[in-house]
Protein backbone atom coordinates (compact mmCIF):
# COMPACT_ATOMS: atom_id res chain seq x y z
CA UNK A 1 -1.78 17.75 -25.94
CA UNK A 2 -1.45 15.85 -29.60
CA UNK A 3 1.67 13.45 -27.66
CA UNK A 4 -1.22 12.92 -25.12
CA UNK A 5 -4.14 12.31 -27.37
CA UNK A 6 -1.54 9.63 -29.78
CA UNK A 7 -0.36 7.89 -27.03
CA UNK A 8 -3.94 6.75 -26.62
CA UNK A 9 -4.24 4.07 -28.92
CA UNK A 10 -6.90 2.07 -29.38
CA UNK A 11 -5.48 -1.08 -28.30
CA UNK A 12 -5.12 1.26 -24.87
CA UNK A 13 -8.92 2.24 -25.03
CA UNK A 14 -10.42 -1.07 -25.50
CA UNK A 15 -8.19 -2.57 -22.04
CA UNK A 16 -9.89 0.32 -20.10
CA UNK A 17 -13.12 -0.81 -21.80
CA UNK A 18 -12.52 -4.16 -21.36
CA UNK A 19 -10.88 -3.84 -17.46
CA UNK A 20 -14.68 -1.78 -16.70
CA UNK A 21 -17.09 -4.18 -18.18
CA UNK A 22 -15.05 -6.88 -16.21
CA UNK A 23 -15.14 -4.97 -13.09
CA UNK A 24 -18.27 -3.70 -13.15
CA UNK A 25 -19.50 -7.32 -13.42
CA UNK A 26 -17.36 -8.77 -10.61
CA UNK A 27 -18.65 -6.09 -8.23
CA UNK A 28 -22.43 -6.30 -9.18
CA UNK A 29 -23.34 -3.15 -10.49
CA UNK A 30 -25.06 -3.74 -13.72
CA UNK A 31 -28.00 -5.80 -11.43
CA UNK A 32 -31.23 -3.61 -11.57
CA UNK A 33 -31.12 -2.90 -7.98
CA UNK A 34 -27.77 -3.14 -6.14
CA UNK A 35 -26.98 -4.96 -3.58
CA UNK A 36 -30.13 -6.74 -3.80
CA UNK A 37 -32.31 -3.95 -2.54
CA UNK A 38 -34.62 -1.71 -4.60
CA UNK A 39 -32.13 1.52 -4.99
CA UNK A 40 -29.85 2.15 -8.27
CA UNK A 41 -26.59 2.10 -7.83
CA UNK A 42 -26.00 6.44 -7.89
CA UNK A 43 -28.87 6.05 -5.04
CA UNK A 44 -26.50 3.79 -2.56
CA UNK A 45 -23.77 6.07 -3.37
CA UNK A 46 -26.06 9.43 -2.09
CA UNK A 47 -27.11 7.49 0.48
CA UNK A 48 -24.00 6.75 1.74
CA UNK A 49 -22.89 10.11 1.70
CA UNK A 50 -25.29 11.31 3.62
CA UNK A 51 -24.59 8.90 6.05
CA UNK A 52 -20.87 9.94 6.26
CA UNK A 53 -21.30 13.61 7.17
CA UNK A 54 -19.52 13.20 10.63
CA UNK A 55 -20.31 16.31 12.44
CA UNK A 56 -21.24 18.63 9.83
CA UNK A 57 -24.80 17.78 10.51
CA UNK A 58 -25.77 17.50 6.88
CA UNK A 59 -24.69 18.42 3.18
CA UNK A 60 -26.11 20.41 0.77
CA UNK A 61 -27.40 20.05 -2.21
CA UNK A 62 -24.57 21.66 -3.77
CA UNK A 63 -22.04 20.19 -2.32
CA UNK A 64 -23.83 16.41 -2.86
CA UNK A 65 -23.24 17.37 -6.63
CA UNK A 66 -19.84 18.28 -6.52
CA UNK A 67 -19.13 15.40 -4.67
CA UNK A 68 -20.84 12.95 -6.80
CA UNK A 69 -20.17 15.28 -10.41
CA UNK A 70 -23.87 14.68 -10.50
CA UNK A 71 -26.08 16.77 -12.71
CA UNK A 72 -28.37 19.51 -10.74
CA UNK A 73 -31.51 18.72 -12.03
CA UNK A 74 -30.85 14.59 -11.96
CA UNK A 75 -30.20 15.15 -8.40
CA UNK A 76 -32.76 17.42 -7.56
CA UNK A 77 -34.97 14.29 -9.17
CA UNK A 78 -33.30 11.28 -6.67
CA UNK A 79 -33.58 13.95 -3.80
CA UNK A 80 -36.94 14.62 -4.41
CA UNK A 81 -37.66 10.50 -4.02
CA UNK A 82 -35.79 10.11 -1.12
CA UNK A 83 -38.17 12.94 0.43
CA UNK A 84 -41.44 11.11 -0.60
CA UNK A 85 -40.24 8.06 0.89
CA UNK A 86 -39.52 9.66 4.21
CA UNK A 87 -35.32 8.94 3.51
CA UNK A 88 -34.02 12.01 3.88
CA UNK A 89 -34.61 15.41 6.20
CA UNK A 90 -33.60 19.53 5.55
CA UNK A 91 -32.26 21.30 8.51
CA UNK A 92 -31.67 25.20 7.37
CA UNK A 93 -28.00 26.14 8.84
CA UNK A 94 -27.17 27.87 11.53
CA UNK A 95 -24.82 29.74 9.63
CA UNK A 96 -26.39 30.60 6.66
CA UNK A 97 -30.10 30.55 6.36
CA UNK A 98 -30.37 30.20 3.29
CA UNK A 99 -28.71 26.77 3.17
CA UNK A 100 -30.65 23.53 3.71
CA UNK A 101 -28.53 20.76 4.95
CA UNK A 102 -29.66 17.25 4.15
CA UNK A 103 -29.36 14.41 6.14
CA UNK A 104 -30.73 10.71 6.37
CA UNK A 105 -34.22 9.87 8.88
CA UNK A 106 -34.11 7.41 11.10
CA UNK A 107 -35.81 5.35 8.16
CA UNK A 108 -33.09 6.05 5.85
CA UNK A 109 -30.06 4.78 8.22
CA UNK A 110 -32.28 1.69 8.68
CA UNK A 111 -32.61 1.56 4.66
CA UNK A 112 -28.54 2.19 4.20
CA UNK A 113 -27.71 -0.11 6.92
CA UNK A 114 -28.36 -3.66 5.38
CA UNK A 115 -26.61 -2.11 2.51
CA UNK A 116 -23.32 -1.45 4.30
CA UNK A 117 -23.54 -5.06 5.60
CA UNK A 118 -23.84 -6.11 2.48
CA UNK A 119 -21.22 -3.98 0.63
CA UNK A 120 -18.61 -5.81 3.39
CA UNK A 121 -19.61 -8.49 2.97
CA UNK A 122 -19.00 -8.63 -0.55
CA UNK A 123 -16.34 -7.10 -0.41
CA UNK A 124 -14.87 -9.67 2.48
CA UNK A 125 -16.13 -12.79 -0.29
CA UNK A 126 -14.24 -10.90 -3.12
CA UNK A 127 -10.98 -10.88 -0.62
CA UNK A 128 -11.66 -13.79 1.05
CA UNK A 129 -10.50 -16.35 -2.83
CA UNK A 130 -6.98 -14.69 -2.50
CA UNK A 131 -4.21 -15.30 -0.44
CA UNK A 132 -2.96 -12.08 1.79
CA UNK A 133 0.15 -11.42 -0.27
CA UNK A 134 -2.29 -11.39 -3.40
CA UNK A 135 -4.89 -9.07 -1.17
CA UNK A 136 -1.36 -6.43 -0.36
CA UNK A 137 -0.79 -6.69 -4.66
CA UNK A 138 -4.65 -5.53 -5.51
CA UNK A 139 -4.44 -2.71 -2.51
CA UNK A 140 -1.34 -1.58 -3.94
CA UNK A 141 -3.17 -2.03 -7.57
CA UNK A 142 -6.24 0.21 -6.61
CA UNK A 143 -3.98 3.02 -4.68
CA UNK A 144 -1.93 3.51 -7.88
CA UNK A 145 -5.02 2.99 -10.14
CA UNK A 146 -6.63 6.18 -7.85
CA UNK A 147 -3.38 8.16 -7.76
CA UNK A 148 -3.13 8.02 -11.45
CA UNK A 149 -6.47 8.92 -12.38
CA UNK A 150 -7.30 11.54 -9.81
CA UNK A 151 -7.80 15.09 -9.83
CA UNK A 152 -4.60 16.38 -8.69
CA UNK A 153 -1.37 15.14 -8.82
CA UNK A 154 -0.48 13.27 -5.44
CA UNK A 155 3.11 14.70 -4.92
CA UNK A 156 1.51 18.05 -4.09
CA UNK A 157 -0.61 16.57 -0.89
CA UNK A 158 1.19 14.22 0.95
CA UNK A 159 4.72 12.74 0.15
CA UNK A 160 4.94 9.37 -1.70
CA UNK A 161 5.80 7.43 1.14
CA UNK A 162 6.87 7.23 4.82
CA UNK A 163 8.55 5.29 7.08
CA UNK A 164 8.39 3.96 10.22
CA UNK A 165 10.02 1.87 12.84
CA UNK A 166 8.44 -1.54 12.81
CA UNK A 167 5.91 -2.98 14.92
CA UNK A 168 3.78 -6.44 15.44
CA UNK A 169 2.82 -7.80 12.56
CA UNK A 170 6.16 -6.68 10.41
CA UNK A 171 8.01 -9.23 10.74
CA UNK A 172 5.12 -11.58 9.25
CA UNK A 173 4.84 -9.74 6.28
CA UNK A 174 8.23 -9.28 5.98
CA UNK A 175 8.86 -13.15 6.26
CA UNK A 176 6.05 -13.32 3.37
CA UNK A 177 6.80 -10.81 0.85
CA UNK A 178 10.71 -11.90 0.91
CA UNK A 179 9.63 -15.44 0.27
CA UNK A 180 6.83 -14.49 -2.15
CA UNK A 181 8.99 -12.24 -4.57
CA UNK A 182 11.71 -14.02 -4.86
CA UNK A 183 10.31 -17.21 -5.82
CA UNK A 184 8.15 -14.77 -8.47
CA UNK A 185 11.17 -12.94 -9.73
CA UNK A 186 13.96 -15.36 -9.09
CA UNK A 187 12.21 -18.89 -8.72
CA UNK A 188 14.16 -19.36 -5.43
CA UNK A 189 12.28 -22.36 -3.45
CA UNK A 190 11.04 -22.01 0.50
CA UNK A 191 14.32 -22.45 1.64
CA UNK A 192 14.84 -19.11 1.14
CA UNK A 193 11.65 -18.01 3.24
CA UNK A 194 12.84 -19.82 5.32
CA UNK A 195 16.10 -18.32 6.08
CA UNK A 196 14.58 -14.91 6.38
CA UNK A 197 11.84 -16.10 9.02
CA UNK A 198 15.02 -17.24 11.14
CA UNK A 199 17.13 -14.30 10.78
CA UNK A 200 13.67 -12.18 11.66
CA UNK A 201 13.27 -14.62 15.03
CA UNK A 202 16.65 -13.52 15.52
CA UNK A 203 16.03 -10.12 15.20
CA UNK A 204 12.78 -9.70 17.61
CA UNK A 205 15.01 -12.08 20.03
CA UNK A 206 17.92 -10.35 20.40
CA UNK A 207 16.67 -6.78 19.66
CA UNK A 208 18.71 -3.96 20.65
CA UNK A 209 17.17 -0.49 20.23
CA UNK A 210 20.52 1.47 21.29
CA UNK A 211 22.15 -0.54 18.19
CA UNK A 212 19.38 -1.90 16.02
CA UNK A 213 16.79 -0.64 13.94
CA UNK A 214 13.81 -1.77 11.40
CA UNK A 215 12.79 0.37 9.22
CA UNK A 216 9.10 -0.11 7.04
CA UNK A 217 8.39 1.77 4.04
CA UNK A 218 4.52 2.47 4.20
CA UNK A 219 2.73 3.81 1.51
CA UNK A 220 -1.26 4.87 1.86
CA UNK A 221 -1.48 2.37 5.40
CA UNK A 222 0.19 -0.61 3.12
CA UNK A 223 3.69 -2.01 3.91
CA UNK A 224 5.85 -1.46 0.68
CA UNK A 225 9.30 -1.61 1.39
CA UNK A 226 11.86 -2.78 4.36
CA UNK A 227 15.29 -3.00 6.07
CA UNK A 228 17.37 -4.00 8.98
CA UNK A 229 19.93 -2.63 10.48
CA UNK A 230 21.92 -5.24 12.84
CA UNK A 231 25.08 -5.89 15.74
CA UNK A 232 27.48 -8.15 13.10
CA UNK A 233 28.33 -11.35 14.57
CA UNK A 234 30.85 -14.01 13.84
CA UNK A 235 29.28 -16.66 12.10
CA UNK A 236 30.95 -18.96 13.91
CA UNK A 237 30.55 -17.61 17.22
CA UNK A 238 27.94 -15.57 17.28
CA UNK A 239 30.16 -13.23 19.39
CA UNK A 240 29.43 -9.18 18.50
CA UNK A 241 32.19 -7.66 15.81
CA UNK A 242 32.91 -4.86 17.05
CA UNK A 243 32.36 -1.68 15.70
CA UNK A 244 30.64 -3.83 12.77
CA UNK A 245 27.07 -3.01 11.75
CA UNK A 246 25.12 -5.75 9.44
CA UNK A 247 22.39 -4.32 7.29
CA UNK A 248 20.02 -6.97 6.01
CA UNK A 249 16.08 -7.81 4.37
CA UNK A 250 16.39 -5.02 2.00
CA UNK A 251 13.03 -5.06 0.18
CA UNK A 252 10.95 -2.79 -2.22
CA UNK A 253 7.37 -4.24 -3.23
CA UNK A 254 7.62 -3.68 -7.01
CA UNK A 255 4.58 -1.31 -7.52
CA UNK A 256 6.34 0.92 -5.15
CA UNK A 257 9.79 0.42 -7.02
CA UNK A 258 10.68 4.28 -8.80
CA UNK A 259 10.12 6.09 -6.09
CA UNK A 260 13.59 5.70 -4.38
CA UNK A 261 12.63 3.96 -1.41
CA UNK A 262 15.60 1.25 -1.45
CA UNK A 263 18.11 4.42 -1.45
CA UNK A 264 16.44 5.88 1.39
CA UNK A 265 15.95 2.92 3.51
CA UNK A 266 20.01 2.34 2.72
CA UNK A 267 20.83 5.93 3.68
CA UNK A 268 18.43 5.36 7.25
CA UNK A 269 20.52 2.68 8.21
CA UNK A 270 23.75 4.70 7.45
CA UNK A 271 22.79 7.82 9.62
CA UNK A 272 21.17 4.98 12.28
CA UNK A 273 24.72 3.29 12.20
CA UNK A 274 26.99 6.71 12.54
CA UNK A 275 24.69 7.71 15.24
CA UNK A 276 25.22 4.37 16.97
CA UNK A 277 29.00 4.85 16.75
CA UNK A 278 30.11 1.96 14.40
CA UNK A 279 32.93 2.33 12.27
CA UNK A 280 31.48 0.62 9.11
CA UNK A 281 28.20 -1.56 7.63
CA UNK A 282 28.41 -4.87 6.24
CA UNK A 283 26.35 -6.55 4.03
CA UNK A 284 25.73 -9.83 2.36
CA UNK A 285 23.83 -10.40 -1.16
CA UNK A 286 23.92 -12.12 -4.34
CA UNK A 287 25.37 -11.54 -7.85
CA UNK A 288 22.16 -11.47 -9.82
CA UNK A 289 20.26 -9.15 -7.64
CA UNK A 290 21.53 -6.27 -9.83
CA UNK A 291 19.16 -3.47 -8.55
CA UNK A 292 20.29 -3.53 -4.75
CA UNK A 293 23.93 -4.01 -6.21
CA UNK A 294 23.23 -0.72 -7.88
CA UNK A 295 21.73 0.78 -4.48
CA UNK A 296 24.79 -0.50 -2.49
CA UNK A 297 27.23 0.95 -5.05
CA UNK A 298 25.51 4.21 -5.42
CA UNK A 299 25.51 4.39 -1.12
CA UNK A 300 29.26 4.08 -1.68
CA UNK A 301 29.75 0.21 -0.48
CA UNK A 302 32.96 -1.44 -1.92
CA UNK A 303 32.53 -5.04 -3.04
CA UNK A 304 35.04 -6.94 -0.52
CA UNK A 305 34.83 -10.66 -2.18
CA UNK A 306 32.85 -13.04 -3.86
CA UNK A 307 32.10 -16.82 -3.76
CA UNK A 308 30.32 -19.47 -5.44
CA UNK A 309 27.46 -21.29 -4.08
CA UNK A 310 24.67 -23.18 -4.54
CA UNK A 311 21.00 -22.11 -2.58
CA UNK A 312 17.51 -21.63 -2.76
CA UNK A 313 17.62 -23.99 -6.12
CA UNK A 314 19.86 -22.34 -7.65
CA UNK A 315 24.11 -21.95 -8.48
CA UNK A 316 24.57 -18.58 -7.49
CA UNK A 317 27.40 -15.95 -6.49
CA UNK A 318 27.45 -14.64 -2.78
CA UNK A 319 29.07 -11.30 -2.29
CA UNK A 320 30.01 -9.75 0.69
CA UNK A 321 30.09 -5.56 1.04
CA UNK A 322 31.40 -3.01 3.20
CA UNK A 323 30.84 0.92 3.58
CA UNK A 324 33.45 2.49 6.15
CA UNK A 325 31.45 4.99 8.20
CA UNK A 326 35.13 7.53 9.24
């Protein structure tokens, strides 16, 4: 607990501070009423739990507090409002008599409802000033942010990630994120983005389930990581190699990076392969791309040869690789 407590310096406790008054501002929440209406802002968030109750029919009192880690008596107080003001209703249980579950009146859904519109609409401005790959960086931002600080470690709900065959829409992000990180991490220009939209065309055009695969990385409904598995062609020719598979548009967003997704998507497209019946997987990258050198090595790929050239901007090194599958 002392590692804990000096790890926390102050220069750490003042960018908390500092990220919360900013936030707090950008969102609206220090305005006397939010949302422009007359309720605090603890009074939208108990009203819209009471609207969420699904079929449960109500909450209780109790269970409003632990939900909101409210103080009884302070929310004995708001309830108490929302009663006077015709907001809220008690329905005893039909389980347990001595429960009262609360719900919202018809008046209170029509008093939460211009507040919903309004919280999406917000919300849909705040969105609205950044571009989508910038929108898939803050989602990715608040998951971890929430994973971090929450109650329970995530690893003992739900696994870190999962993936899944690809579907429409892929292939546009894809396209995006490839062109988007590299220029970020390697400077690499548009031609680049440009070269994976063509070889994605190529692979919704000529799409092959029985030998062909996509896999997507998704972690909490966001699209973190990617790969291909392809038929190898002749460059030349564009006639099938047989027995050859290509793997290709190997991608791990970097807030997702740690987990081990490249390794698994790499391993998926060796079992996909085997199960396909090729004899080995080929594979074409770059000499400064260290960490999916390190994947391919790891996966037990043998560097075949190298070569000079100059793309994207820049002089680099193209390397081809090979894993035999017998």
């Amino acid at each position: 607990m002392a590692a804990a407590l000096t790890s926390s310096s102050p220069e750490r406790i003042e960018s908390v501070r500092r990220f919360n008054r900013f936030y707090t501002r950008r969102i609206g929440v220090l305005q006397e009423g939010v949302l422009h209406s007359p309720f605090s802002l603890t009074e939208c968030r108990l009203l819209w739990e009471l609207a969420h109750t699904g079929e449960r029919g109500g909450l209780t009192a109790t269970e409003l507090a632990r939900s909101l880690d409210l103080d009884a008596g302070y929310l004995s107080r708001l309830l108490s409002r929302f009663k006077e003001r015709g907001l809220i209703k008690a329905t005893r249980s039909k389980d347990d008599a001595r429960q009262l579950h609360l719900s919202l009146t018809a008046a209170g859904r029509r008093a939460f409802a211009p507040l919903d519109t309004r919280s999406q609409q917000d919300v849909h401005a705040l969105l609205a000033r950044l571009t989508d790959s910038q929108q898939q960086e803050l989602l990715q931002a608040f998951s971890r942010v929430e994973q971090l600080l929450a109650d329970a470690p995530p690893q003992a709900a739900r696994p870190p990630y999962l993936l899944r065959p690809h579907r429409c829409g892929d292939m546009g992000w894809l396209v995006s994120r490839h062109g988007a990180l590299y220029a970020q991490e390697y400077q690499w220009d548009m031609r680049f983005e440009a070269l994976v939209a063509r070889i994605a065309a190529d692979f919704i055009d000529h799409f092959d389930a029985r030998r062909e695969a996509c896999w997507i990385a998704e972690r909490d409904g966001i699209n973190v990581g990617c790969v291909c598995l392809v038929q190898a062609r002749d460059e030349a020719t564009r006639e099938p190699l047989a027995g050859v598979a290509q793997l290709r548009l190997l991608l791990v967003e970097p807030a997702a990076r740690g987990l081990g997704i490249g390794e698994r998507l790499v391993t998926e497209c060796t079992r996909f392969a085997r199960d396909a019946g090729y004899r080995r997987i080929r594979l074409w990258t770059n000499g400064n791309l260290l960490a999916a050198r390190g994947i391919y090595r790891k996966a037990g790929y043998t560097l075949l040869a190298s070569e000079p050239h100059h793309s994207f901007g820049h002089d680099l090194v193209g390397e081809t690789w090979e894993l035999e599958l017998a």
